[in-house]
C-alpha atoms as a PDB file:
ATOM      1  CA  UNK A   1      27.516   5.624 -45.083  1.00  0.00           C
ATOM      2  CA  UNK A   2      23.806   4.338 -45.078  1.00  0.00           C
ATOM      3  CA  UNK A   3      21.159   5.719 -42.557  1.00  0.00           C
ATOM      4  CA  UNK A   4      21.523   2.764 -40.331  1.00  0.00           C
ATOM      5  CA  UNK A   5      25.162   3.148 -40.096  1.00  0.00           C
ATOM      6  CA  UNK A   6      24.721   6.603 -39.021  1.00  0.00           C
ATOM      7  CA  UNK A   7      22.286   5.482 -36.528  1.00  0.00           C
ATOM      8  CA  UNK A   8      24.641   2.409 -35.253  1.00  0.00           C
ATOM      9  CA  UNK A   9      26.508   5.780 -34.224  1.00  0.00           C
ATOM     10  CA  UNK A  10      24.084   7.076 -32.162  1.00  0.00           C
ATOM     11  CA  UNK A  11      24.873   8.663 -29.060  1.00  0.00           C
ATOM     12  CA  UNK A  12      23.330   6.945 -26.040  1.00  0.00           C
ATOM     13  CA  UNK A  13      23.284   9.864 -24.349  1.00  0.00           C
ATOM     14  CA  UNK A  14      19.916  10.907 -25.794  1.00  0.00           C
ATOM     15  CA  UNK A  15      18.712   7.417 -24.007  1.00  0.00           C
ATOM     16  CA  UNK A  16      20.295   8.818 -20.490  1.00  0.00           C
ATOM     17  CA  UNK A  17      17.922  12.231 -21.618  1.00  0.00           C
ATOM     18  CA  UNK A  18      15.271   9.972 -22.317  1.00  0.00           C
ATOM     19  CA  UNK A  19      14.627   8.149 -19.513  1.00  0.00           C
ATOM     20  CA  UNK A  20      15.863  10.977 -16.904  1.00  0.00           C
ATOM     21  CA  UNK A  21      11.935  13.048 -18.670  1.00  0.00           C
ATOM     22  CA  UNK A  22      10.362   9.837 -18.268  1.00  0.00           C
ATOM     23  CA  UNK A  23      10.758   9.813 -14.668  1.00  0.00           C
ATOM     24  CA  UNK A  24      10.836  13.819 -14.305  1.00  0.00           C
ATOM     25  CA  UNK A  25       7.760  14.657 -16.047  1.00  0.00           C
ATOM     26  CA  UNK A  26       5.175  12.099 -14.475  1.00  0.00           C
ATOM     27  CA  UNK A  27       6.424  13.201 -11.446  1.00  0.00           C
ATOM     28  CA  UNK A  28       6.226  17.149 -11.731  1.00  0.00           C
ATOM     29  CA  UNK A  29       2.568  16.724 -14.148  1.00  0.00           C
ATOM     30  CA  UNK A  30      -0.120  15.242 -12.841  1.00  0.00           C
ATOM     31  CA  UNK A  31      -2.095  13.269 -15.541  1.00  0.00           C
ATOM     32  CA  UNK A  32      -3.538   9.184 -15.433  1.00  0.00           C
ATOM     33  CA  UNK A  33      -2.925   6.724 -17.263  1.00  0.00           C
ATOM     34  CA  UNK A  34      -5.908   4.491 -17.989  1.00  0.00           C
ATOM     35  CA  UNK A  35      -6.025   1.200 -15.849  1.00  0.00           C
ATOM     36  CA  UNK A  36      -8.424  -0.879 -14.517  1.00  0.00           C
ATOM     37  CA  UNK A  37      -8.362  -2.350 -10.682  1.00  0.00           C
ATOM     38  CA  UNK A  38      -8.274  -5.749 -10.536  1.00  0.00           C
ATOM     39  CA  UNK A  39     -10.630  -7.976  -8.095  1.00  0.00           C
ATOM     40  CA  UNK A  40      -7.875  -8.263  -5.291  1.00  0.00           C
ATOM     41  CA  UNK A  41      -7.639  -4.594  -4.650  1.00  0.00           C
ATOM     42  CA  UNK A  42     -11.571  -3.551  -4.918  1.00  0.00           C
ATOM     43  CA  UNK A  43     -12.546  -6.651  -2.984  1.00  0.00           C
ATOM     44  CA  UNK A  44     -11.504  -4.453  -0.235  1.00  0.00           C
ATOM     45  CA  UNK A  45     -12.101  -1.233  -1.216  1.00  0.00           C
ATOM     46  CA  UNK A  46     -16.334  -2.618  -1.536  1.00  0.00           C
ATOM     47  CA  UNK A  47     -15.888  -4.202   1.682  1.00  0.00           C
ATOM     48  CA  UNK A  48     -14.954  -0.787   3.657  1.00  0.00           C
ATOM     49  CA  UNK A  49     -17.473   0.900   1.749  1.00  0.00           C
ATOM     50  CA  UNK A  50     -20.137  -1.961   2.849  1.00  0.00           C
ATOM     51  CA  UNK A  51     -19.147  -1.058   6.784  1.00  0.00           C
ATOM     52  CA  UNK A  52     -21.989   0.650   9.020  1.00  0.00           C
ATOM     53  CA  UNK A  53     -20.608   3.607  10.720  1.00  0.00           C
ATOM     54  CA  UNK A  54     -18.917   2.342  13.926  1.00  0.00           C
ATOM     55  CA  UNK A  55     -17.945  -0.852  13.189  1.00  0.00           C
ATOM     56  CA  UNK A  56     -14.514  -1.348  14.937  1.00  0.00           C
ATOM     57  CA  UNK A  57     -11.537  -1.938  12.648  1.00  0.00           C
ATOM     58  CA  UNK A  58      -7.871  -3.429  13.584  1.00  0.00           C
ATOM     59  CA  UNK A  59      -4.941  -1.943  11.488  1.00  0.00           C
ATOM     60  CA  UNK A  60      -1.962  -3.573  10.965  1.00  0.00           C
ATOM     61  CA  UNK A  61       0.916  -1.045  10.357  1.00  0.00           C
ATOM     62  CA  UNK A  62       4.232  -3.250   9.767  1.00  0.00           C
ATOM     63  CA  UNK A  63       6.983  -1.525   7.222  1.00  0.00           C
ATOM     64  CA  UNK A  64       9.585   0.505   7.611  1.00  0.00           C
ATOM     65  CA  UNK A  65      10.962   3.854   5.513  1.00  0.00           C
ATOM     66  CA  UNK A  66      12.717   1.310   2.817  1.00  0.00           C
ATOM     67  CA  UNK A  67       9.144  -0.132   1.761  1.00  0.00           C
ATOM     68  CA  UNK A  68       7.532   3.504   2.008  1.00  0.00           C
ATOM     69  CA  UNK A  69       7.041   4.281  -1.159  1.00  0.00           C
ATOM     70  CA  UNK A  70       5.095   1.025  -2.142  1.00  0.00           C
ATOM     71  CA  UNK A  71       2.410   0.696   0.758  1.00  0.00           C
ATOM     72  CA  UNK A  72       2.393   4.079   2.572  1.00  0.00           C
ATOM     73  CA  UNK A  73       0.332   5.490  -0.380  1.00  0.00           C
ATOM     74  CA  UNK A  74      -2.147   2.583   0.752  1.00  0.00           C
ATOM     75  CA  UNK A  75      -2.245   2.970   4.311  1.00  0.00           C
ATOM     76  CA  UNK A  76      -3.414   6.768   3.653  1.00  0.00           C
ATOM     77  CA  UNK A  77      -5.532   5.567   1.347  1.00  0.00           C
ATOM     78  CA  UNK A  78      -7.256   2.989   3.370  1.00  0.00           C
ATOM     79  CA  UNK A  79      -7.068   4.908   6.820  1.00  0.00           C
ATOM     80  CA  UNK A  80      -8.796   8.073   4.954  1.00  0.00           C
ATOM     81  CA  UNK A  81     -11.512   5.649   3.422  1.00  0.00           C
ATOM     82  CA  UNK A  82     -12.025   4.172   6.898  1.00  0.00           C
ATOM     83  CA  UNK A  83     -12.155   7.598   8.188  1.00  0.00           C
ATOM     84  CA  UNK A  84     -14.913   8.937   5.234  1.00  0.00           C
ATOM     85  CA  UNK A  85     -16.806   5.634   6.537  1.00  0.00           C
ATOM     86  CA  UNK A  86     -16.885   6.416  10.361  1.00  0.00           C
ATOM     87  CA  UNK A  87     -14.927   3.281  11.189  1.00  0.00           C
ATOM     88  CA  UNK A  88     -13.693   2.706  14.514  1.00  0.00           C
ATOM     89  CA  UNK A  89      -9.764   2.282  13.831  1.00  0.00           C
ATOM     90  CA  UNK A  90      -7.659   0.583  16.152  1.00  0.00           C
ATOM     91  CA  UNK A  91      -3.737   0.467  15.227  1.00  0.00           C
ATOM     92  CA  UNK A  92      -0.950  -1.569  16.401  1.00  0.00           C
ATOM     93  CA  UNK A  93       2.831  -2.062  14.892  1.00  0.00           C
ATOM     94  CA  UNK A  94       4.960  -5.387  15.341  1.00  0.00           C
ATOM     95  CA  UNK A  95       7.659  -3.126  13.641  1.00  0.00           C
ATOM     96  CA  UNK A  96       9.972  -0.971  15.417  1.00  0.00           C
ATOM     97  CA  UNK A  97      11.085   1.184  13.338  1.00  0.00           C
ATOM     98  CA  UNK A  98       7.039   2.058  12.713  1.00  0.00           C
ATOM     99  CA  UNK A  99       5.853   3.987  14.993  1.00  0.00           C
ATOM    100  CA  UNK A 100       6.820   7.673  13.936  1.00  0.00           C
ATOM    101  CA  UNK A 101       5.374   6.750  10.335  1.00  0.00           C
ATOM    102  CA  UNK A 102       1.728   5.832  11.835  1.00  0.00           C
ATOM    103  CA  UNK A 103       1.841   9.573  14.449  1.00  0.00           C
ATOM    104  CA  UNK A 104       2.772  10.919  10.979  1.00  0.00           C
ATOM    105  CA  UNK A 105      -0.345   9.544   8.886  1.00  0.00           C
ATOM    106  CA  UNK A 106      -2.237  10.007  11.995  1.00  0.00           C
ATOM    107  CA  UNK A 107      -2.024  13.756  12.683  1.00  0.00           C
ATOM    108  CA  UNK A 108      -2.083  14.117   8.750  1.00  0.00           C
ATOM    109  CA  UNK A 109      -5.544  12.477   7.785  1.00  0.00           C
ATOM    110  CA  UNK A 110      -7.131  13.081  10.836  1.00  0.00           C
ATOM    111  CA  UNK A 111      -5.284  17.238  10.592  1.00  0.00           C
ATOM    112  CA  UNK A 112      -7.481  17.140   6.674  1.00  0.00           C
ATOM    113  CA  UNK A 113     -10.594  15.309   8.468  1.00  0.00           C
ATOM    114  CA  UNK A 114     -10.645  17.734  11.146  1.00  0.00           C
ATOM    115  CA  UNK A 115     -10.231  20.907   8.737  1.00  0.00           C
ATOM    116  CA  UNK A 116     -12.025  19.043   5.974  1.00  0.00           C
ATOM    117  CA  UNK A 117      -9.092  19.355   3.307  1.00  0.00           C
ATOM    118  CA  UNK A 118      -8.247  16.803   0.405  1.00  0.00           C
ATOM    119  CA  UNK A 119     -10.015  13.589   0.314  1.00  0.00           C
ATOM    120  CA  UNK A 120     -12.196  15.333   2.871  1.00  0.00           C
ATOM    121  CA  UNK A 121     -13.436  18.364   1.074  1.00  0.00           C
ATOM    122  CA  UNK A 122     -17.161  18.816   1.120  1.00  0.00           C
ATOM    123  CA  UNK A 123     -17.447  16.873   3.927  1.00  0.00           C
ATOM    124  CA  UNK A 124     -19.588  18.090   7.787  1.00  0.00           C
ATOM    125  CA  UNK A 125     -18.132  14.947   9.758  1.00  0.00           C
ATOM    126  CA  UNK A 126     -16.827  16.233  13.422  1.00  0.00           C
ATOM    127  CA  UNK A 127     -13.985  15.400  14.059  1.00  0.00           C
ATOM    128  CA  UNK A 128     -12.258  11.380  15.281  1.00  0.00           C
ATOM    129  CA  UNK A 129     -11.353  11.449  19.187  1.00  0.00           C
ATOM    130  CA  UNK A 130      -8.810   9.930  20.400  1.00  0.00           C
ATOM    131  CA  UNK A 131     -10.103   6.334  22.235  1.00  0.00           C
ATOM    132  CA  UNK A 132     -13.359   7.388  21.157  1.00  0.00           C
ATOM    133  CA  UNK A 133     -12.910   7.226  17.457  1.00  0.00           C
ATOM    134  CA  UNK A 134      -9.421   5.579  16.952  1.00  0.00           C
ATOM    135  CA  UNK A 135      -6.629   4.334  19.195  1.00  0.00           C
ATOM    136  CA  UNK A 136      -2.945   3.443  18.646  1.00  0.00           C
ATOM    137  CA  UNK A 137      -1.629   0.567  20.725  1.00  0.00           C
ATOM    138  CA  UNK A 138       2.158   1.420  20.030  1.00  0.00           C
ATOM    139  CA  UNK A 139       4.365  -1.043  18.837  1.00  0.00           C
ATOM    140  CA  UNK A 140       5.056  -4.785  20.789  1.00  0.00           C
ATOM    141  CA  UNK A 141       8.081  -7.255  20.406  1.00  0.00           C
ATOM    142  CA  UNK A 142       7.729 -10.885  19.682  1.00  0.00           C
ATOM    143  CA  UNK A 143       6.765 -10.920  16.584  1.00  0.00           C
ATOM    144  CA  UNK A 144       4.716 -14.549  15.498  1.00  0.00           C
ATOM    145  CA  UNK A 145       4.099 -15.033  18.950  1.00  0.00           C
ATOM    146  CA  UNK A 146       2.391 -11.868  19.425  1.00  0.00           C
ATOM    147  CA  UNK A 147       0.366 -12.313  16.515  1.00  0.00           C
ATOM    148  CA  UNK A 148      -0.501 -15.701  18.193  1.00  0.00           C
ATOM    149  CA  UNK A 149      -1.374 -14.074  21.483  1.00  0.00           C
ATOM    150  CA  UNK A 150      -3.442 -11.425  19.770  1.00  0.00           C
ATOM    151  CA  UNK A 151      -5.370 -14.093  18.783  1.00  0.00           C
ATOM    152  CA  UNK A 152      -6.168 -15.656  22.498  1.00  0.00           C
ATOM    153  CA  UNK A 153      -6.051 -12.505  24.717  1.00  0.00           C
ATOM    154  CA  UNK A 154      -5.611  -8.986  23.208  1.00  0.00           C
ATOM    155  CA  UNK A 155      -5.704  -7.239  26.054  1.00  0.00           C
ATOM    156  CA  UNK A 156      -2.915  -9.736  27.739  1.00  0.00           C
ATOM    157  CA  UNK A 157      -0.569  -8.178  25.073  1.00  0.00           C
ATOM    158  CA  UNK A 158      -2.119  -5.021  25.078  1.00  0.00           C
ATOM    159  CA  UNK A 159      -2.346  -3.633  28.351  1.00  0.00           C
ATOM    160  CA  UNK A 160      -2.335  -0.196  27.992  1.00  0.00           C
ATOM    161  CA  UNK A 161      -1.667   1.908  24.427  1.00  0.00           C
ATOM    162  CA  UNK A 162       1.396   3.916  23.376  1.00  0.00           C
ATOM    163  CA  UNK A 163       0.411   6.668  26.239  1.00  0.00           C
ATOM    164  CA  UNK A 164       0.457   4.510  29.033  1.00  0.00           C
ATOM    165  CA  UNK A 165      -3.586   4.441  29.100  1.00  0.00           C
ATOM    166  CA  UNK A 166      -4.951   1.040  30.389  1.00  0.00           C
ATOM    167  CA  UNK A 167      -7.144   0.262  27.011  1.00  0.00           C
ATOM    168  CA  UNK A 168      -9.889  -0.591  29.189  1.00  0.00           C
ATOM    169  CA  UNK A 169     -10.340   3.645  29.900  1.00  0.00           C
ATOM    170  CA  UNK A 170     -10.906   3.689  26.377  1.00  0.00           C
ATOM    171  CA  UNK A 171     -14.623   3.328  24.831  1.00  0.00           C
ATOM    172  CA  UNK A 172     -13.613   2.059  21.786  1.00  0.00           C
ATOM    173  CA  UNK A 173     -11.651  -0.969  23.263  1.00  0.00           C
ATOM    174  CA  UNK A 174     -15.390  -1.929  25.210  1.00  0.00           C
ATOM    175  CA  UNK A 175     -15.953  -5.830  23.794  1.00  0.00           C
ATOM    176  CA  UNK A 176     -12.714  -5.964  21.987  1.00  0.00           C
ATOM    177  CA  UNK A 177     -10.645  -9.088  23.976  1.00  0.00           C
ATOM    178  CA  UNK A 178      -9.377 -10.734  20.988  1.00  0.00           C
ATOM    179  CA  UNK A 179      -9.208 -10.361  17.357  1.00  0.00           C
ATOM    180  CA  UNK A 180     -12.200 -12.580  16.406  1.00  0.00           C
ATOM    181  CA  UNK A 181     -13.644  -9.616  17.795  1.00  0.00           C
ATOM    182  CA  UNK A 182     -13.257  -6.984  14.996  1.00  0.00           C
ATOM    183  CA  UNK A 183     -15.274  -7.477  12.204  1.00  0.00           C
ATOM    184  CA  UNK A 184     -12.376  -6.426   9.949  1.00  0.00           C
ATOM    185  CA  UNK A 185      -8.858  -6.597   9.781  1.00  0.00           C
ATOM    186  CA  UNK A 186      -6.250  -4.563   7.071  1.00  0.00           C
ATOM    187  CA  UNK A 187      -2.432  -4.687   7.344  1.00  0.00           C
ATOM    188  CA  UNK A 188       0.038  -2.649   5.331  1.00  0.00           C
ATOM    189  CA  UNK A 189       2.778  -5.650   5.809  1.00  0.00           C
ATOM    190  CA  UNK A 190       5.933  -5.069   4.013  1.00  0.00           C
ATOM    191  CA  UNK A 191       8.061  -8.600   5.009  1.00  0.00           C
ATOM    192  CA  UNK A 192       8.580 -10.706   8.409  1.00  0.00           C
ATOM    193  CA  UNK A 193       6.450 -10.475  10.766  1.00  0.00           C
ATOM    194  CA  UNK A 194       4.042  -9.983   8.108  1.00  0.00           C
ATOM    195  CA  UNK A 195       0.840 -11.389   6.112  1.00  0.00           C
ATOM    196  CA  UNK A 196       1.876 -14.820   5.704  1.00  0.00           C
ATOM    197  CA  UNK A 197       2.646 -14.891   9.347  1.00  0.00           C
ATOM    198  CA  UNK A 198      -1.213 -13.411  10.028  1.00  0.00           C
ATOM    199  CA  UNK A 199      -2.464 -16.034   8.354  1.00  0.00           C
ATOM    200  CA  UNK A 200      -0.468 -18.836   9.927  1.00  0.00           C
ATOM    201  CA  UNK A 201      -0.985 -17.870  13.324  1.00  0.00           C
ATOM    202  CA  UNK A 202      -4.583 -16.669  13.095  1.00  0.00           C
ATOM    203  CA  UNK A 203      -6.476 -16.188  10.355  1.00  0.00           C
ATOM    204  CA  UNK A 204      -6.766 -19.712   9.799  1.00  0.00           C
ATOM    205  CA  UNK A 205      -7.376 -20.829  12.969  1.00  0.00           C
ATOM    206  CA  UNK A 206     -10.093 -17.951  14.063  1.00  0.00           C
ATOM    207  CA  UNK A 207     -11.618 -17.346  10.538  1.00  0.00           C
ATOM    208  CA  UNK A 208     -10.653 -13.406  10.398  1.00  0.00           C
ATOM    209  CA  UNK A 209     -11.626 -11.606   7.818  1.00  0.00           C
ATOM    210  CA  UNK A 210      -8.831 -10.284   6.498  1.00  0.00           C
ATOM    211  CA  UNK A 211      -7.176  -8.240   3.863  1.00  0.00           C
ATOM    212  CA  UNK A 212      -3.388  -7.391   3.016  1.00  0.00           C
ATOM    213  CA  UNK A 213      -1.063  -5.148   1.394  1.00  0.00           C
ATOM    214  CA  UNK A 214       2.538  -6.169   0.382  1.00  0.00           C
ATOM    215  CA  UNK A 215       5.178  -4.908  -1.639  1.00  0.00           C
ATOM    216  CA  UNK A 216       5.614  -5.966  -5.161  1.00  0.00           C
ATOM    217  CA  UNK A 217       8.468  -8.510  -4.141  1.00  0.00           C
ATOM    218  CA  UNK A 218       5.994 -10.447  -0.992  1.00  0.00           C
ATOM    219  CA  UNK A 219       3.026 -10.821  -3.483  1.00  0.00           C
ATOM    220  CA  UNK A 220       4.412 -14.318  -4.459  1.00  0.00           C
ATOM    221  CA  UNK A 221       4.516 -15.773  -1.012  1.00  0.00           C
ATOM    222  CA  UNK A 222       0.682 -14.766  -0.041  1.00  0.00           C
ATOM    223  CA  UNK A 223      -0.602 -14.871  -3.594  1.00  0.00           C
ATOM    224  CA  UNK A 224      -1.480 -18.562  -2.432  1.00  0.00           C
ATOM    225  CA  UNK A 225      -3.515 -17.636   0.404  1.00  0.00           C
ATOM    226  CA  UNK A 226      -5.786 -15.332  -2.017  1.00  0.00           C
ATOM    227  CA  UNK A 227      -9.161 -15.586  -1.663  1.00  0.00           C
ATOM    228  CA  UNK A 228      -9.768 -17.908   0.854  1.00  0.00           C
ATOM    229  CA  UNK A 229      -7.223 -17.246   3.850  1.00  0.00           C
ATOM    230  CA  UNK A 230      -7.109 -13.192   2.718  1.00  0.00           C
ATOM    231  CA  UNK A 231     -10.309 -11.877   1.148  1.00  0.00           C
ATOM    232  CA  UNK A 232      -7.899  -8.819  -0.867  1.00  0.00           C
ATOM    233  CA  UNK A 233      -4.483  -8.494  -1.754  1.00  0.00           C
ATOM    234  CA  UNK A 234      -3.252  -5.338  -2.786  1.00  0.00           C
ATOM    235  CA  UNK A 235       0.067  -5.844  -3.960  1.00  0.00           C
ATOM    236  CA  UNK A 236       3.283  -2.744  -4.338  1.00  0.00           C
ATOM    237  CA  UNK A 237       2.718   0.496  -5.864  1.00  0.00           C
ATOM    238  CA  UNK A 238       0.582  -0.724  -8.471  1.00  0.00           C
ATOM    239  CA  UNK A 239      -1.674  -2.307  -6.008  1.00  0.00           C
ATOM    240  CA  UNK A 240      -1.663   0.946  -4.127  1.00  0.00           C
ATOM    241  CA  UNK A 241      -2.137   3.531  -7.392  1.00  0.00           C
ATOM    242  CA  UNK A 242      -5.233   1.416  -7.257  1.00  0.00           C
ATOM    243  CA  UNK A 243      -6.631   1.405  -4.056  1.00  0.00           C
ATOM    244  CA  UNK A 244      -5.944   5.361  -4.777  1.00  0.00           C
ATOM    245  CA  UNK A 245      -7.855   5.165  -8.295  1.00  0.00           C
ATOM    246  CA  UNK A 246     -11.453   3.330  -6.207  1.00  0.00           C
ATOM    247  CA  UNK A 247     -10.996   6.037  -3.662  1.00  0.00           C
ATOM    248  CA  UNK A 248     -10.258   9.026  -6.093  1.00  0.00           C
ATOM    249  CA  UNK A 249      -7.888  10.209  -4.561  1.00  0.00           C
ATOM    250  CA  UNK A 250      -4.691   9.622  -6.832  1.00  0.00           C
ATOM    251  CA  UNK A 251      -1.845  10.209  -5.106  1.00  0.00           C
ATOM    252  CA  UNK A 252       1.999   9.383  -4.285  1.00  0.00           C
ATOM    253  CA  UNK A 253       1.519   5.985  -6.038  1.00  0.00           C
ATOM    254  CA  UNK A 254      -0.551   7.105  -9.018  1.00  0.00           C
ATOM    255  CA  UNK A 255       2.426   8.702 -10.045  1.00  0.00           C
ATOM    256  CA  UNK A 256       5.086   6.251  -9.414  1.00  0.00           C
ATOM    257  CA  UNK A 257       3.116   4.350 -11.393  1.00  0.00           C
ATOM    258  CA  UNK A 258       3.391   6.815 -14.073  1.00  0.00           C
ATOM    259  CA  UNK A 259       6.985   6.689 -13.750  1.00  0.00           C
ATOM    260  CA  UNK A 260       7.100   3.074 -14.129  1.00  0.00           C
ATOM    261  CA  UNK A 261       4.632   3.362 -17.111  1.00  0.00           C
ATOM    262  CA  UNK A 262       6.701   5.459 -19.154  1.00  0.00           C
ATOM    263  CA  UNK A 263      10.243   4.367 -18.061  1.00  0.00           C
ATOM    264  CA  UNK A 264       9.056   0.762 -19.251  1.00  0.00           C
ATOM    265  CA  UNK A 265       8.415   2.263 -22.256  1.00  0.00           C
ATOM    266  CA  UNK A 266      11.322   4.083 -22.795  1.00  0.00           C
ATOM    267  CA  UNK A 267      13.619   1.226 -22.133  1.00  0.00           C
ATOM    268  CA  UNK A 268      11.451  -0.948 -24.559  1.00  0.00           C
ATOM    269  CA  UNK A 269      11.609   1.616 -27.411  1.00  0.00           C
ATOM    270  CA  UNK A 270      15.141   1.651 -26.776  1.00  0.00           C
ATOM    271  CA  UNK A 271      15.485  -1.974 -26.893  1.00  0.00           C
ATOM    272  CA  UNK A 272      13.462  -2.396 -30.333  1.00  0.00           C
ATOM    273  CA  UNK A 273      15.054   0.727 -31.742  1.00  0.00           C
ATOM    274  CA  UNK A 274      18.916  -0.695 -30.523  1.00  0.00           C
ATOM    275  CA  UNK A 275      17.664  -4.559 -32.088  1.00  0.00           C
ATOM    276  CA  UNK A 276      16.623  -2.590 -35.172  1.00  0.00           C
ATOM    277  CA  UNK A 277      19.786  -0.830 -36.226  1.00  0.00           C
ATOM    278  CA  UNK A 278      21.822  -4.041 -35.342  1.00  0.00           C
ATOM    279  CA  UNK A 279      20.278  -6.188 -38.001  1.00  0.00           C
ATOM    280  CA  UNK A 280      19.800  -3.419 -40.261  1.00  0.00           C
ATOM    281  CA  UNK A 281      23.631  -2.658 -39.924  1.00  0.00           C
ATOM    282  CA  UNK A 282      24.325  -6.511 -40.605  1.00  0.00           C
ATOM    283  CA  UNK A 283      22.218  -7.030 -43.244  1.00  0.00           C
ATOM    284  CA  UNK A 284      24.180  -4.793 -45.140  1.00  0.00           C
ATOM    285  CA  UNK A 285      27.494  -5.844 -43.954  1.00  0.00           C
ATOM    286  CA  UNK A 286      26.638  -8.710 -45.616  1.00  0.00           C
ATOM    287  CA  UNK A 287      26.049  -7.364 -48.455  1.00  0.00           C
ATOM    288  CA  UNK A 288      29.161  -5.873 -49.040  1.00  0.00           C
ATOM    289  CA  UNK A 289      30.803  -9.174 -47.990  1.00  0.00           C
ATOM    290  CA  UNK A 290      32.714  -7.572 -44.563  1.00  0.00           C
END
């Protein structure tokens, strides 16, 4: 029995072991693997880093816990750049199931602001207010449409935020009435209502300036609209390992995108490694005239 035919033997077992380290040991080491961010994702990370202290920001916060792993990475990402820059954040859902993921990022960014932890290390910035600094609207049903009125009358749709305060006792809601009125606009938009709907209902017709994350599966639908309807697209974990990368701050999606890294190259080792025993094995066959 030849090498190959020993090998035609082998147990694939050892490829169950190999790809259960592969996902293991990016996870439990932290290390980077080179990569480059591409135009789509920085075009937004230089345009929050271009943004005077102040200037009043809209935030878009529409997944759920099934698309978490591929754009909450960016929405801490982007909310704790926004936060390094002194924006003025205002966030709203059209999700329901939303809400307790934003008061999660919330109290955690602003908890490593305040305490200057993380990202925030080294840093004398007092700490974001509430309705001073940032505000969270809550979540509101209707989907397109409310997109649509957004666009008309914000505080029509908006009354009051997610604690029952009219928004017009908060300072930072002062000259906000529609959302021509922020100078920027992000969303972390995992499917319907999402970016494509943004950009039908408003950012056409208002000129926003706006910028979008999806997950990996979405990316083809807005792609299209990339760069003149959205000015960035940062698009599923790997967009989001490099939103992490320009902030330096690698995080959750850094290493999922190790994972993917290596498992891809597990299963294609395996693959050239399974081709080259079969025709190896044949070859021989041949030979022997089986």
């Amino acid at each position: 029995m030849t090498v190959w035919e020993k090998l035609e033997k082998f147990d694939r077992r050892w490829i169950f072991l190999a790809m259960a380290l592969a996902i293991a040991v990016p996870l439990t080491i932290d290390f980077e693997l080179p990569f480059r961010a591409t135009p789509k994702v920085r075009a937004l990370y230089d345009e929050i880093e271009s943004l005077e202290p102040g200037t009043k920001v809209l935030f878009s916060f529409d997944y759920d816990p099934a698309s978490e792993p591929e754009l909450k990475p960016f929405a801490y990402a982007a909310f704790r750049h926004l936060v390094k820059k002194r924006a003025r954040i205002v966030f709203i859902t059209l999700w329901d199931k939303a809400p307790p993921l934003i008061a999660a990022m919330i109290e955690t960014v602003l908890e490593e602001q305040e305490h200057h932890r993380g990202f925030f290390e080294g840093t004398d910035d007092p700490p974001y207010r509430y309705g001073v600094d940032y505000a969270y609207l809550g979540f509101k049903e209707g989907k397109e449409i409310v997109i649509a009125g957004l666009g008309q009358n914000l505080r029509q749709i908006y009354p009051s935020d997610s604690r029952g305060t009219p928004i017009s006792q908060l300072p930072i809601m002062e000259g906000l009435d529609r959302l021509s009125d922020f100078p920027l606009i992000v969303a972390a938009a995992a499917g319907f209502p999402g970016a494509k709907e943004w950009v039908q209902q408003v950012v056409t017709r208002y000129g926003l300036r706006y910028a979008a994350a999806t997950t990996a599966v979405s990316v083809t639908d807005v792609a299209p609209y990339y760069p003149r309807q959205m000015f960035a697209l940062i698009g599923g974990m790997r967009g989001s390992a490099e939103y992490e990368s320009l902030v330096g701050a690698p995080g959750t999606a850094t290493r999922g995108l190790n994972v993917l890294t290596v498992g891809h190259v597990v299963v294609v080792a395996a693959i050239v490694f399974g081709n080259v025993i079969f025709f190896k094995t044949r070859k021989n066959k041949k030979g022997l005239g089986r």
